[in-house]
PDB file of N, CA and C in Angstrom:
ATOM      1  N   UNK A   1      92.328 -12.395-234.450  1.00  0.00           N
ATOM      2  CA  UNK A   1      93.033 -11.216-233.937  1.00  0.00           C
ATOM      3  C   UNK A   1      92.547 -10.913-232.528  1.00  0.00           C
ATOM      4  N   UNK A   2      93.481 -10.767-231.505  1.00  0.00           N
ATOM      5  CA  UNK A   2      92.862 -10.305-230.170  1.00  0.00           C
ATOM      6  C   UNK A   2      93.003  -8.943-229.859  1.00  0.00           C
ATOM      7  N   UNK A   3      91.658  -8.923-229.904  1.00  0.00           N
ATOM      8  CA  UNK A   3      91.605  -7.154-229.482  1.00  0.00           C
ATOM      9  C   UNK A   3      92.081  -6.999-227.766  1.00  0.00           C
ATOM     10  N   UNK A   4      92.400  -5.671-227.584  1.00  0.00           N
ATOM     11  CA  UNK A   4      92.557  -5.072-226.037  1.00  0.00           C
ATOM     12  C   UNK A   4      92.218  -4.211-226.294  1.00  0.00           C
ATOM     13  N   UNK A   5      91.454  -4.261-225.075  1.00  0.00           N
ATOM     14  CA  UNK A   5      89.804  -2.835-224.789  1.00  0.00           C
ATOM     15  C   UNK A   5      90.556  -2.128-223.699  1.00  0.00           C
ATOM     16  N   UNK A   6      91.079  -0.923-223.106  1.00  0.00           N
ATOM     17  CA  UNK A   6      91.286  -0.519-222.210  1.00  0.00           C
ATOM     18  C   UNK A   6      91.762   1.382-222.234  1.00  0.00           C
ATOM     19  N   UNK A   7      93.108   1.491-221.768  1.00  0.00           N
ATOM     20  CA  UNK A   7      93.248   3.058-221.888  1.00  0.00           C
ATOM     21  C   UNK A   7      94.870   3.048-221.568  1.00  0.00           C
ATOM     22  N   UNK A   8      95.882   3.895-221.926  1.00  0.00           N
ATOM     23  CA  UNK A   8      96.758   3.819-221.924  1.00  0.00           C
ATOM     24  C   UNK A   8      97.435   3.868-220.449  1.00  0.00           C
ATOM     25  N   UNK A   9      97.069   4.533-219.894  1.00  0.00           N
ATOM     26  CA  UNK A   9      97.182   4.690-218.641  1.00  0.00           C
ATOM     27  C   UNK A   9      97.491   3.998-217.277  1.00  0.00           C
ATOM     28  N   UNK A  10      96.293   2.918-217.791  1.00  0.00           N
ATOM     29  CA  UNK A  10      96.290   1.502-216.960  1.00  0.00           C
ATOM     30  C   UNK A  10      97.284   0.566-216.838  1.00  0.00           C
ATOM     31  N   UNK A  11      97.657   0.614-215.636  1.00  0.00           N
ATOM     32  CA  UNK A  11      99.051  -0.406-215.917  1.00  0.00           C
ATOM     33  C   UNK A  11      98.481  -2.041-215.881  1.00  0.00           C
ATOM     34  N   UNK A  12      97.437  -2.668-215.537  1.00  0.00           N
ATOM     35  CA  UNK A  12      97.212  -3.661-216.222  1.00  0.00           C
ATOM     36  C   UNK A  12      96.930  -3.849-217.874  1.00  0.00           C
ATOM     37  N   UNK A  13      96.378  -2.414-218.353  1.00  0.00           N
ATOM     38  CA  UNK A  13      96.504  -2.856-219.701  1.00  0.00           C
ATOM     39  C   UNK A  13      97.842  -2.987-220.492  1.00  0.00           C
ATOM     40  N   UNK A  14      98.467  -1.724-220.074  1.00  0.00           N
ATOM     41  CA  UNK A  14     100.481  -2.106-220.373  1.00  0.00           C
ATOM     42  C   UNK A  14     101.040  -3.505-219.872  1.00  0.00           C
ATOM     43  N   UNK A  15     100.843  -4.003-219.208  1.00  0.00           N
ATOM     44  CA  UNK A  15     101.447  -5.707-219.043  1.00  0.00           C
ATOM     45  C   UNK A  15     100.828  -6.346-219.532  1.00  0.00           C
ATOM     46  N   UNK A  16      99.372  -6.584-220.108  1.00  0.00           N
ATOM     47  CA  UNK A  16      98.531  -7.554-220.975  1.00  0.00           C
ATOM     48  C   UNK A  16      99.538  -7.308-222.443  1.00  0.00           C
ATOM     49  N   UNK A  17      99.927  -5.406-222.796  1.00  0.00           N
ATOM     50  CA  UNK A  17     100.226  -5.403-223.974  1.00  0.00           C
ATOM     51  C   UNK A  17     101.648  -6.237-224.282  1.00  0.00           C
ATOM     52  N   UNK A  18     102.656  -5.741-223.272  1.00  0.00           N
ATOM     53  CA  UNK A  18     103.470  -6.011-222.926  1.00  0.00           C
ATOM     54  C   UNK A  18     103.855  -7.667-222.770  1.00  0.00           C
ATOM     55  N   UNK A  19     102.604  -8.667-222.587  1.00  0.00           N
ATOM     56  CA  UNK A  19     102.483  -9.981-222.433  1.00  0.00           C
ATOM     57  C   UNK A  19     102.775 -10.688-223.428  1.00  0.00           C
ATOM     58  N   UNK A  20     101.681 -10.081-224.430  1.00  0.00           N
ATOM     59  CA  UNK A  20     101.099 -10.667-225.848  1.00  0.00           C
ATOM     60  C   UNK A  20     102.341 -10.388-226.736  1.00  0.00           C
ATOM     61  N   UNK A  21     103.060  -8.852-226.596  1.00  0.00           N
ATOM     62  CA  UNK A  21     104.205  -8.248-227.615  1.00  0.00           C
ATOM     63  C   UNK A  21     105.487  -9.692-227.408  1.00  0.00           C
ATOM     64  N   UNK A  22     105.340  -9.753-225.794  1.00  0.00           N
ATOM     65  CA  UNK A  22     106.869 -11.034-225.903  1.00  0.00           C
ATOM     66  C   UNK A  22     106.420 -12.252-226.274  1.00  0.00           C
ATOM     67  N   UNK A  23     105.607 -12.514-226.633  1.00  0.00           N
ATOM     68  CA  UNK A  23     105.279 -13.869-227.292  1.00  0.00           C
ATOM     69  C   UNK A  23     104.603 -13.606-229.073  1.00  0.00           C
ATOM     70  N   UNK A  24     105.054 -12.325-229.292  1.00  0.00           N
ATOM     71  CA  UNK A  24     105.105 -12.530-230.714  1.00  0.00           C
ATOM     72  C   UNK A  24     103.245 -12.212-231.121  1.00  0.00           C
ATOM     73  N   UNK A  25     102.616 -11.752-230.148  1.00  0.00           N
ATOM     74  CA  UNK A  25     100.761 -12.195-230.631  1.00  0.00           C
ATOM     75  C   UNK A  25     100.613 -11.328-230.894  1.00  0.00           C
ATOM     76  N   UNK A  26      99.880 -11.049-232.160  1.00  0.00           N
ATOM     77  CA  UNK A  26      99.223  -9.252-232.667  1.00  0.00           C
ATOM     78  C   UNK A  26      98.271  -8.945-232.045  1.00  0.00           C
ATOM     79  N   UNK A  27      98.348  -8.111-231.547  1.00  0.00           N
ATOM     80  CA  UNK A  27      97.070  -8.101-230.753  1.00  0.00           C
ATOM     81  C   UNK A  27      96.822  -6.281-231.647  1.00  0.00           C
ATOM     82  N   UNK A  28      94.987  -6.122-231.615  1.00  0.00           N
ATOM     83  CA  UNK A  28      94.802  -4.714-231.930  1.00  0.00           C
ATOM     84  C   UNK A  28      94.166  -3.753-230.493  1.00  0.00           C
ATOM     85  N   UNK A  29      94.800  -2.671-230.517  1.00  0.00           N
ATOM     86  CA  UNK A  29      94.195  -1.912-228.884  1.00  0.00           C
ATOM     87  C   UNK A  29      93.000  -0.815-229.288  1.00  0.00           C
ATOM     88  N   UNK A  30      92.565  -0.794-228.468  1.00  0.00           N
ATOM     89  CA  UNK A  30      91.420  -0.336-228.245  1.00  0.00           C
ATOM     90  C   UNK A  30      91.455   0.494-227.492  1.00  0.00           C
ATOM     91  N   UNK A  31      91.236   2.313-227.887  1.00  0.00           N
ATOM     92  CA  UNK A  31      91.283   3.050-226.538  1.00  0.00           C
ATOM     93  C   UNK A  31      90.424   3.399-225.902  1.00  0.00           C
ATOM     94  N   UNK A  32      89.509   3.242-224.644  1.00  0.00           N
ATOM     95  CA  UNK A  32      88.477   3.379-224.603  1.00  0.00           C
ATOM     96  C   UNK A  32      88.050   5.106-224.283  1.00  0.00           C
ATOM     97  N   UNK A  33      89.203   5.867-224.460  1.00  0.00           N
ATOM     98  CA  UNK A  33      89.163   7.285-224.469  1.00  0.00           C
ATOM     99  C   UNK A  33      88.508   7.663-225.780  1.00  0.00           C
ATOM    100  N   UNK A  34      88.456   6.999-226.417  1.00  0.00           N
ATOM    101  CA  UNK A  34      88.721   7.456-227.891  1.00  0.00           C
ATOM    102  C   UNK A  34      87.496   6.281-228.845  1.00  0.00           C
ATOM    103  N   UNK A  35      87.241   5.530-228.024  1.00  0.00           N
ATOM    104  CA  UNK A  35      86.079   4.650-229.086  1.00  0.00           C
ATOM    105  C   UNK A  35      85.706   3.639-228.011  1.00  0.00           C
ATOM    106  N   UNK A  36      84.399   3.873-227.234  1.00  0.00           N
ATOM    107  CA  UNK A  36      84.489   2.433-226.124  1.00  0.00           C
ATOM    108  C   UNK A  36      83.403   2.017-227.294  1.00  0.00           C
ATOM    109  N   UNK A  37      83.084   0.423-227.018  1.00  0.00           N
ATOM    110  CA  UNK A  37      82.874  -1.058-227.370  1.00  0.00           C
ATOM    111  C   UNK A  37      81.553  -0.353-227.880  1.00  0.00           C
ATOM    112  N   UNK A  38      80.770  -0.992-228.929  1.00  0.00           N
ATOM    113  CA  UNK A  38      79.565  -0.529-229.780  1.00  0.00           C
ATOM    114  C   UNK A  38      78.811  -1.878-228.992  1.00  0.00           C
ATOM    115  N   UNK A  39      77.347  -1.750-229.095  1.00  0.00           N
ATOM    116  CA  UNK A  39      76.597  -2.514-228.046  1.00  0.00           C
ATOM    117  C   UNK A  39      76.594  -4.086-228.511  1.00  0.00           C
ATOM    118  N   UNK A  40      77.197  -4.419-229.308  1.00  0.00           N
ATOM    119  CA  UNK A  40      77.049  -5.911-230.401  1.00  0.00           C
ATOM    120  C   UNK A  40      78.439  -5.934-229.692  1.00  0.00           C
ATOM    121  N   UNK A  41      79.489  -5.567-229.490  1.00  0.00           N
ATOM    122  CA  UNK A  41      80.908  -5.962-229.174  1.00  0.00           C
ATOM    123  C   UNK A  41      80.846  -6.260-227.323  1.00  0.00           C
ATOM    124  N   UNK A  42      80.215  -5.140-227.333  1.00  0.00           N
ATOM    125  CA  UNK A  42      79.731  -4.988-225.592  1.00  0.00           C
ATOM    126  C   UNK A  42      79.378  -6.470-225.120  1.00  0.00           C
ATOM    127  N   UNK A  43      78.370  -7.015-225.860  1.00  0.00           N
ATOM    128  CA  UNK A  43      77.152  -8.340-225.462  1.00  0.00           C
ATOM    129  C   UNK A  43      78.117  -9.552-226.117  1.00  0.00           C
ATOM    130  N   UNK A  44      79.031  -9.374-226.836  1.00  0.00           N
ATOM    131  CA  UNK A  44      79.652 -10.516-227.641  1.00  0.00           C
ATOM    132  C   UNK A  44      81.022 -10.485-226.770  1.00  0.00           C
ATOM    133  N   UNK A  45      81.583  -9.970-225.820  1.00  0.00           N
ATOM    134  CA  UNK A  45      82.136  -9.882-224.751  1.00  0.00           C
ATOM    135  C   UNK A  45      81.815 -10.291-223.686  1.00  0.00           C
ATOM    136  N   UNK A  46      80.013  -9.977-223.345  1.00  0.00           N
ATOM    137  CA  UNK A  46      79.508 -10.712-222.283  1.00  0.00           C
ATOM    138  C   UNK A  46      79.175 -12.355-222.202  1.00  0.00           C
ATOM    139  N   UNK A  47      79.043 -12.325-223.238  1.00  0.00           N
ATOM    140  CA  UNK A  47      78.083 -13.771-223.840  1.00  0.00           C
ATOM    141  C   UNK A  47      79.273 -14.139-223.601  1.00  0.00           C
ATOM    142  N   UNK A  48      80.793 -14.395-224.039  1.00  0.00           N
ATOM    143  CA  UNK A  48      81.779 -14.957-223.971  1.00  0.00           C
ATOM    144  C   UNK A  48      82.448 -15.478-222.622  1.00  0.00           C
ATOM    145  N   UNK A  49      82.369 -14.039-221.764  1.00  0.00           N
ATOM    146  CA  UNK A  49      82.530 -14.454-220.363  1.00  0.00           C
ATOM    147  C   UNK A  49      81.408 -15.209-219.768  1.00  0.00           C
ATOM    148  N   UNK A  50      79.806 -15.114-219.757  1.00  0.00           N
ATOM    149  CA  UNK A  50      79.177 -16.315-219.707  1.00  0.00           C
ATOM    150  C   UNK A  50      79.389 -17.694-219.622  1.00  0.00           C
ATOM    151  N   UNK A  51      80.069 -17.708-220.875  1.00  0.00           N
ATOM    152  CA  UNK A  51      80.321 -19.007-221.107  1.00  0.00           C
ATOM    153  C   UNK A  51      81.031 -19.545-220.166  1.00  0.00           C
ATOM    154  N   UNK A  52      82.313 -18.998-219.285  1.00  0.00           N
ATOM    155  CA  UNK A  52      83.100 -19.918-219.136  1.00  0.00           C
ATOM    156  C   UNK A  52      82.506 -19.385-217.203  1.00  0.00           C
ATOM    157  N   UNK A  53      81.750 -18.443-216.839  1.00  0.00           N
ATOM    158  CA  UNK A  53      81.130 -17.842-215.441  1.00  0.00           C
ATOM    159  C   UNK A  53      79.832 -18.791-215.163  1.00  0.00           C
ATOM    160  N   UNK A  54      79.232 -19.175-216.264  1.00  0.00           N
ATOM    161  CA  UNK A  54      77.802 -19.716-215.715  1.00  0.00           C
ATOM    162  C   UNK A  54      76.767 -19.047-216.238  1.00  0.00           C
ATOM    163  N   UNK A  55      76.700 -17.699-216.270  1.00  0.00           N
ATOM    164  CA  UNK A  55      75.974 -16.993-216.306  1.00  0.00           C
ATOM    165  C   UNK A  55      75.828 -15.205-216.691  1.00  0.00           C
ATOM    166  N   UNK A  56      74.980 -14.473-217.231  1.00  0.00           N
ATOM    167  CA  UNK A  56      75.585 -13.214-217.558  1.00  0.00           C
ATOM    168  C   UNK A  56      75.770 -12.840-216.768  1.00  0.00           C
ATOM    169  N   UNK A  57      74.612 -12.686-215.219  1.00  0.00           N
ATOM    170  CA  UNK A  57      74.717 -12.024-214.255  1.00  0.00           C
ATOM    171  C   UNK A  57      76.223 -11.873-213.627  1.00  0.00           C
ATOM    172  N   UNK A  58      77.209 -13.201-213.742  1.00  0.00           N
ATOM    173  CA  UNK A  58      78.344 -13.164-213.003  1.00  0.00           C
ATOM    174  C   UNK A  58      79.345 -12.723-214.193  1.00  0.00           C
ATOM    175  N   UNK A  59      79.279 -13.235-216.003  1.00  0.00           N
ATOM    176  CA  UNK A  59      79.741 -11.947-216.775  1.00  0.00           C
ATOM    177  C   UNK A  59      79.757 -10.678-216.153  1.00  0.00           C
ATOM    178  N   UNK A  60      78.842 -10.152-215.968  1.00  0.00           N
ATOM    179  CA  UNK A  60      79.189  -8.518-215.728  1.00  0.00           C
ATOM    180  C   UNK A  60      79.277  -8.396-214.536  1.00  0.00           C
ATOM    181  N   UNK A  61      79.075  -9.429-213.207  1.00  0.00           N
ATOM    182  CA  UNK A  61      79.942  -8.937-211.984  1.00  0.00           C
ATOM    183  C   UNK A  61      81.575  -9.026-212.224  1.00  0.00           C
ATOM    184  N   UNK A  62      81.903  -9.752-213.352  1.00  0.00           N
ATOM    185  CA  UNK A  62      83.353  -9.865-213.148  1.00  0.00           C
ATOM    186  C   UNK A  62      83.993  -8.944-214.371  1.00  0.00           C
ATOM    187  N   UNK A  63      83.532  -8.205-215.114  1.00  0.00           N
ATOM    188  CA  UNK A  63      83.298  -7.186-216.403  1.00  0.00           C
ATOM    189  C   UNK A  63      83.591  -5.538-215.153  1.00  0.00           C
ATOM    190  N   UNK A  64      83.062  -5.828-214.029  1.00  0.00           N
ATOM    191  CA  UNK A  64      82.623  -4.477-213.397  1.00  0.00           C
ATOM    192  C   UNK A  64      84.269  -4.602-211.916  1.00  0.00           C
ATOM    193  N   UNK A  65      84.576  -3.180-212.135  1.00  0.00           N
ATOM    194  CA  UNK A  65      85.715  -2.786-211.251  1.00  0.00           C
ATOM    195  C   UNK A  65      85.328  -2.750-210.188  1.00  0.00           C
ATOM    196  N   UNK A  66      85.333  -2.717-209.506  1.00  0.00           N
ATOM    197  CA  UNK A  66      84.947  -3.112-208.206  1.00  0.00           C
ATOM    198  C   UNK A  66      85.544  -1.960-207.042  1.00  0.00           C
ATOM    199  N   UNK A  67      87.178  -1.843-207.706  1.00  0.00           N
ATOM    200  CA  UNK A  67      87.846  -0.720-207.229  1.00  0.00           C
ATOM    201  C   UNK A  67      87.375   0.690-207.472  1.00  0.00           C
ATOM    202  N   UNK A  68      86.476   1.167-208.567  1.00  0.00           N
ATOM    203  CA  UNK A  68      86.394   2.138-209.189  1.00  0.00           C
ATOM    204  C   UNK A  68      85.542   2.962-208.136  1.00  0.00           C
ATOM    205  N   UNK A  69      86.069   4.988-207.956  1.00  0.00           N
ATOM    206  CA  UNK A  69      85.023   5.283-206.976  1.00  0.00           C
ATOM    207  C   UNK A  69      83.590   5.208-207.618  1.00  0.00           C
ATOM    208  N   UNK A  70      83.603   4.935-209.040  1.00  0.00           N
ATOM    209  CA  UNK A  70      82.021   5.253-209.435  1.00  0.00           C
ATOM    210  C   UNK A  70      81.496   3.799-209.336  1.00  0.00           C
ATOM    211  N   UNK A  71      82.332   3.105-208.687  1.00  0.00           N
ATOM    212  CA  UNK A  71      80.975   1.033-208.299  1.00  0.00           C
ATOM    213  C   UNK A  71      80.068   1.749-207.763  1.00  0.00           C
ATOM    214  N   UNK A  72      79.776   2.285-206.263  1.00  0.00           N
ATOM    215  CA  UNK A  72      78.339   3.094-206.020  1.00  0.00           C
ATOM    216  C   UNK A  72      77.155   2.514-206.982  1.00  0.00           C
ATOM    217  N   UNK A  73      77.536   3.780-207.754  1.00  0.00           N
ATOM    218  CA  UNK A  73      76.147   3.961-208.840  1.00  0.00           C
ATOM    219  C   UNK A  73      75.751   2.302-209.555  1.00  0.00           C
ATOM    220  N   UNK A  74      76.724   1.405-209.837  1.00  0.00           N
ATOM    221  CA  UNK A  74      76.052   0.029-210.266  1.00  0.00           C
ATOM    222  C   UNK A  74      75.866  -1.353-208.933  1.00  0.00           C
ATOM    223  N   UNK A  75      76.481  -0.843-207.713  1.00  0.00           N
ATOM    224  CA  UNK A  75      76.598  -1.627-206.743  1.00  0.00           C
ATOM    225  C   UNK A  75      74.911  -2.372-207.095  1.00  0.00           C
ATOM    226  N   UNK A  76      73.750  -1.922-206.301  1.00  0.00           N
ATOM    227  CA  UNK A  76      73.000  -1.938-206.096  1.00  0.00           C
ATOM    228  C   UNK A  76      71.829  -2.450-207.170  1.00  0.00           C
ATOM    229  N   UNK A  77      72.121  -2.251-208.365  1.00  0.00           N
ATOM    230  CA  UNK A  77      71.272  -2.456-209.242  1.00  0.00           C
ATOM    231  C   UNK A  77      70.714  -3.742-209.833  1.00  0.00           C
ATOM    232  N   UNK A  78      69.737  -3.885-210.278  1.00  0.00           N
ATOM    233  CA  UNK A  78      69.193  -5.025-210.656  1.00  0.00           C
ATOM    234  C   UNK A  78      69.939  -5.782-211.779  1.00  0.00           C
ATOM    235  N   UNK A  79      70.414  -7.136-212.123  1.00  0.00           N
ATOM    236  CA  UNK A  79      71.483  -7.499-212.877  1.00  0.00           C
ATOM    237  C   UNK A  79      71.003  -7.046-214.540  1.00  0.00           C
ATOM    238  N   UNK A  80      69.362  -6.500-214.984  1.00  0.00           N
ATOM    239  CA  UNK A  80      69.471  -6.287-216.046  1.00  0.00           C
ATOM    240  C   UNK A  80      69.778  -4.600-216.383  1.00  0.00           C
ATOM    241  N   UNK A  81      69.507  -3.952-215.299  1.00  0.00           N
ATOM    242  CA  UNK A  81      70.479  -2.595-215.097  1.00  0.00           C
ATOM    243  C   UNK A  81      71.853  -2.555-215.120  1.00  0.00           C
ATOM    244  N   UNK A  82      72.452  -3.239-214.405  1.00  0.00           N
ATOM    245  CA  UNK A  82      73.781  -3.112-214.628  1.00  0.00           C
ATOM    246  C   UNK A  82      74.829  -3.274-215.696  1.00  0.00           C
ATOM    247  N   UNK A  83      73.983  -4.222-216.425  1.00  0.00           N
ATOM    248  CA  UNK A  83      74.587  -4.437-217.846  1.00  0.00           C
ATOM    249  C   UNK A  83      74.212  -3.291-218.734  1.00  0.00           C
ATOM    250  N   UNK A  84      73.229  -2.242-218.675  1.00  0.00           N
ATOM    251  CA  UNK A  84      72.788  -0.911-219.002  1.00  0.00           C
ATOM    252  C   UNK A  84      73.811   0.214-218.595  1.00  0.00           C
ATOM    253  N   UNK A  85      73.906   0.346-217.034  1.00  0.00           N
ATOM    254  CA  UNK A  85      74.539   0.978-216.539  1.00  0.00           C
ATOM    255  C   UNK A  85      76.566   0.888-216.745  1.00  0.00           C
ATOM    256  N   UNK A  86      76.865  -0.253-216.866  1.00  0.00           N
ATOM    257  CA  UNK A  86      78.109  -0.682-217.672  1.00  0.00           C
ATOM    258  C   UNK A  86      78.665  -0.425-218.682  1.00  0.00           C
ATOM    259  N   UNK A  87      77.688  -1.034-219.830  1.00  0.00           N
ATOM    260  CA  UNK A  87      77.287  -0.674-221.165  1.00  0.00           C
ATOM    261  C   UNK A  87      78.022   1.147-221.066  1.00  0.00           C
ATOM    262  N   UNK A  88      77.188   2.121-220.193  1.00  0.00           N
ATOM    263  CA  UNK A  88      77.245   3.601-220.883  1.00  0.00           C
ATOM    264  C   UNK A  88      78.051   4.223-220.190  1.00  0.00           C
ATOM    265  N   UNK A  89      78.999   3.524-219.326  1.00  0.00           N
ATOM    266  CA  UNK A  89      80.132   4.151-218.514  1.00  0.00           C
ATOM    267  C   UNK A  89      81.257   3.248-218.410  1.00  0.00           C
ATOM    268  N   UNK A  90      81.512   2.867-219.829  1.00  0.00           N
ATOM    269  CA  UNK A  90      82.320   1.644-219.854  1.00  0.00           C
ATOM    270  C   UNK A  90      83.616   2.252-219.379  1.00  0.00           C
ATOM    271  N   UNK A  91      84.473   3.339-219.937  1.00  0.00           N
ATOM    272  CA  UNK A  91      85.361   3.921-219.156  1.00  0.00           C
ATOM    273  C   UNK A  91      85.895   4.351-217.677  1.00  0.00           C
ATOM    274  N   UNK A  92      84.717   4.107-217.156  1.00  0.00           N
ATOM    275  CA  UNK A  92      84.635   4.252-215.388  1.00  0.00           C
ATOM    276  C   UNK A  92      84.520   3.021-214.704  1.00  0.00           C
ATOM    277  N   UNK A  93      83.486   2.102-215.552  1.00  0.00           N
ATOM    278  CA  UNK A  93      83.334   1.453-214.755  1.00  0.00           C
ATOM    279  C   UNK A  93      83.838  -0.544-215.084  1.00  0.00           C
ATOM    280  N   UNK A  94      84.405  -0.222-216.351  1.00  0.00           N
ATOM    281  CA  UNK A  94      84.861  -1.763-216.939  1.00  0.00           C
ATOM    282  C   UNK A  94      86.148  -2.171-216.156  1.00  0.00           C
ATOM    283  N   UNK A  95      86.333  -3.489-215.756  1.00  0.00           N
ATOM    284  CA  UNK A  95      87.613  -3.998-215.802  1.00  0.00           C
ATOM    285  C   UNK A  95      88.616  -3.901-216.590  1.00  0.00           C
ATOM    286  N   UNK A  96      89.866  -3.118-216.476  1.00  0.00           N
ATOM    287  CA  UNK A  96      90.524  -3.467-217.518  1.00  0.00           C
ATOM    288  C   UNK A  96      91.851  -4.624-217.254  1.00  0.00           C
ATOM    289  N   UNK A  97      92.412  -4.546-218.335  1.00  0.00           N
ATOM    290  CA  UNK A  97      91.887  -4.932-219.684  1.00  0.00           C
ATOM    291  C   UNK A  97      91.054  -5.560-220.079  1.00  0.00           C
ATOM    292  N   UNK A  98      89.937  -5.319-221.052  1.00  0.00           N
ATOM    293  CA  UNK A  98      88.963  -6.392-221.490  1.00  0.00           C
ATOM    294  C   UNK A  98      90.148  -6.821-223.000  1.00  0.00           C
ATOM    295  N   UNK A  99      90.393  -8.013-222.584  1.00  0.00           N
ATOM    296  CA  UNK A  99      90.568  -8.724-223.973  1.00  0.00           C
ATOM    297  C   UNK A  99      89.715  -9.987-224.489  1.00  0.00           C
ATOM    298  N   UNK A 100      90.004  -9.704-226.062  1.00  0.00           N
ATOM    299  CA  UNK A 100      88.709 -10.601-226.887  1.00  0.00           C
ATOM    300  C   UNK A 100      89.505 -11.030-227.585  1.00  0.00           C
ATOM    301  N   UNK A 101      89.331 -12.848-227.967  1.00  0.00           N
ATOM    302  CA  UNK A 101      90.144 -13.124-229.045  1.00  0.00           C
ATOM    303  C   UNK A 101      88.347 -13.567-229.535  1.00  0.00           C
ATOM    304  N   UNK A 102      88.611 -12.876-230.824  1.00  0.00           N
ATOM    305  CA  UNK A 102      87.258 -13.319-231.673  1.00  0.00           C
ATOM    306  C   UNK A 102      85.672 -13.178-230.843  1.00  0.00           C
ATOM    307  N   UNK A 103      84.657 -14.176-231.299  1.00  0.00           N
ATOM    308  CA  UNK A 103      83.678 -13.875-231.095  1.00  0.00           C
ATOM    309  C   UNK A 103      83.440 -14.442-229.724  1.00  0.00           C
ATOM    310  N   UNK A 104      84.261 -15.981-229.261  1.00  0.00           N
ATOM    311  CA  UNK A 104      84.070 -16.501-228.520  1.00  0.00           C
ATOM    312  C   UNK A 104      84.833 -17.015-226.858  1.00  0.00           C
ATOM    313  N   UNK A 105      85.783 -15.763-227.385  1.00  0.00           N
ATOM    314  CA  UNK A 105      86.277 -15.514-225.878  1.00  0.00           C
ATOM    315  C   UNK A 105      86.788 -14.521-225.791  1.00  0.00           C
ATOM    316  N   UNK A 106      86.658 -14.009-224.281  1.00  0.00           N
ATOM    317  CA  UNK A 106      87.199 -13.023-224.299  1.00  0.00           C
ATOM    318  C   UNK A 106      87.148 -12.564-221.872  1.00  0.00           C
ATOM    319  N   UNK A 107      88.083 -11.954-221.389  1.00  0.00           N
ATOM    320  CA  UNK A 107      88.613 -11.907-220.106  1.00  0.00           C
ATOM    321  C   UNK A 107      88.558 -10.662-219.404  1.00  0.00           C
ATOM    322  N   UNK A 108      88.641 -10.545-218.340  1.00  0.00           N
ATOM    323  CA  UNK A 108      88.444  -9.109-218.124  1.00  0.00           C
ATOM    324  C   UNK A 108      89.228  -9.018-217.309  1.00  0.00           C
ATOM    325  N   UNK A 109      90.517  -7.874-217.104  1.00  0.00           N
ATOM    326  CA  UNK A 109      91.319  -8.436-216.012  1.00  0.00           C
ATOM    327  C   UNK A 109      92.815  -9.185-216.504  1.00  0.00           C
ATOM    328  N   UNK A 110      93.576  -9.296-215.592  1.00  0.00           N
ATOM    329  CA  UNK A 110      94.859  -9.983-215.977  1.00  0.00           C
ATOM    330  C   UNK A 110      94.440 -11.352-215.992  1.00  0.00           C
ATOM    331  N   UNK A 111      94.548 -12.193-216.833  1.00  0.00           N
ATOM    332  CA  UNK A 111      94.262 -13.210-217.454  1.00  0.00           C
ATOM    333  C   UNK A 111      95.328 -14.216-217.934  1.00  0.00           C
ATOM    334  N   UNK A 112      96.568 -14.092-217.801  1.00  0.00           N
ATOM    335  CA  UNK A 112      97.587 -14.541-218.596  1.00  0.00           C
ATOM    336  C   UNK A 112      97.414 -15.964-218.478  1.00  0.00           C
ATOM    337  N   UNK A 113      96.993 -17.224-217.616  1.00  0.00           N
ATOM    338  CA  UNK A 113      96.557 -18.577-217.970  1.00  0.00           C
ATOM    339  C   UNK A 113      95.396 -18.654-219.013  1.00  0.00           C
ATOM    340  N   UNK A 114      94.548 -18.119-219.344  1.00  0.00           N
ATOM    341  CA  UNK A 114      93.554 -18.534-220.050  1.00  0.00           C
ATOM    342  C   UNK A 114      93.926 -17.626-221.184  1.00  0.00           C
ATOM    343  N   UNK A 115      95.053 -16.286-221.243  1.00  0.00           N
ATOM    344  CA  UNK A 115      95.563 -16.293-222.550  1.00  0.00           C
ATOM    345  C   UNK A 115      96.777 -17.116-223.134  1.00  0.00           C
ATOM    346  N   UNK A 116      96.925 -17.882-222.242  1.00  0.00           N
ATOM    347  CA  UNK A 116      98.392 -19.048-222.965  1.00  0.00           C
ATOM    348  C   UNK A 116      97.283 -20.208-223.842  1.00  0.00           C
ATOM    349  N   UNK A 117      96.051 -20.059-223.657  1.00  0.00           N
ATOM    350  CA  UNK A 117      95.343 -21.068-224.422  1.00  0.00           C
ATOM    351  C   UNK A 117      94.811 -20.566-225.514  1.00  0.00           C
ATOM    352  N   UNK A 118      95.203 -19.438-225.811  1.00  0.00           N
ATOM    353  CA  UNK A 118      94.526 -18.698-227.572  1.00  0.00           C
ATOM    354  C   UNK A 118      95.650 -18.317-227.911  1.00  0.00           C
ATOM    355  N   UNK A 119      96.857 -19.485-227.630  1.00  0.00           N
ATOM    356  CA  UNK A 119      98.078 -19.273-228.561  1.00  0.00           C
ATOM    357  C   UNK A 119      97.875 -19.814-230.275  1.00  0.00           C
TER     358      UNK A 119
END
């Protein structure tokens, strides 16, 4: 099942939903108004983007908005802070959409090539 982590609001998360709905994929949403990521979903999100980045450090540079006015506060920080600082302002400061198919992948961001491969 592929989850979508995001907020209604976001118009990248409405075209991820919007993506998955015309090709038939169930996907379950996630509002992050209303329930952001528990710290095992958080790290099983990171570990995933790892995999395919190199590394966590560049997981959570590419996990982190960049656009957002609150980057500031994680610009600067040491890479095992920022995954702290991420972690507890996931609503301010995550990419959205985070989507996860399962334990072992998962995107942050419009993604639609590397979701035509968890068809």
């Amino acid at each position: 099942m592929i989850q979508i982590y995001g907020t209604l609001k976001n118009f990248d998360v409405k075209t991820a939903q919007r993506w998955f709905s015309e090709r038939r994929i169930p996907v379950q949403f996630v509002d992050l108004k209303e329930k952001e990521m528990s710290r095992g979903e958080f790290d099983s999100v990171v570990d995933a983007i790892a995999r395919e980045t190199g590394s966590r450090a560049d997981a959570i540079d590419a996990l982190t908005d960049k656009k957002s006015k609150d980057y500031a506060s994680i610009a600067y920080l040491d890479d095992s802070d920022k995954a702290d600082k991420l972690f507890e302002n996931q609503l301010k400061l995550l990419k959205q959409p985070v989507c996860r198919n399962g334990k072992n992948a998962a995107t942050a961001g419009l993604s639609q090539k590397v979701w035509e491969l968890w068809k």
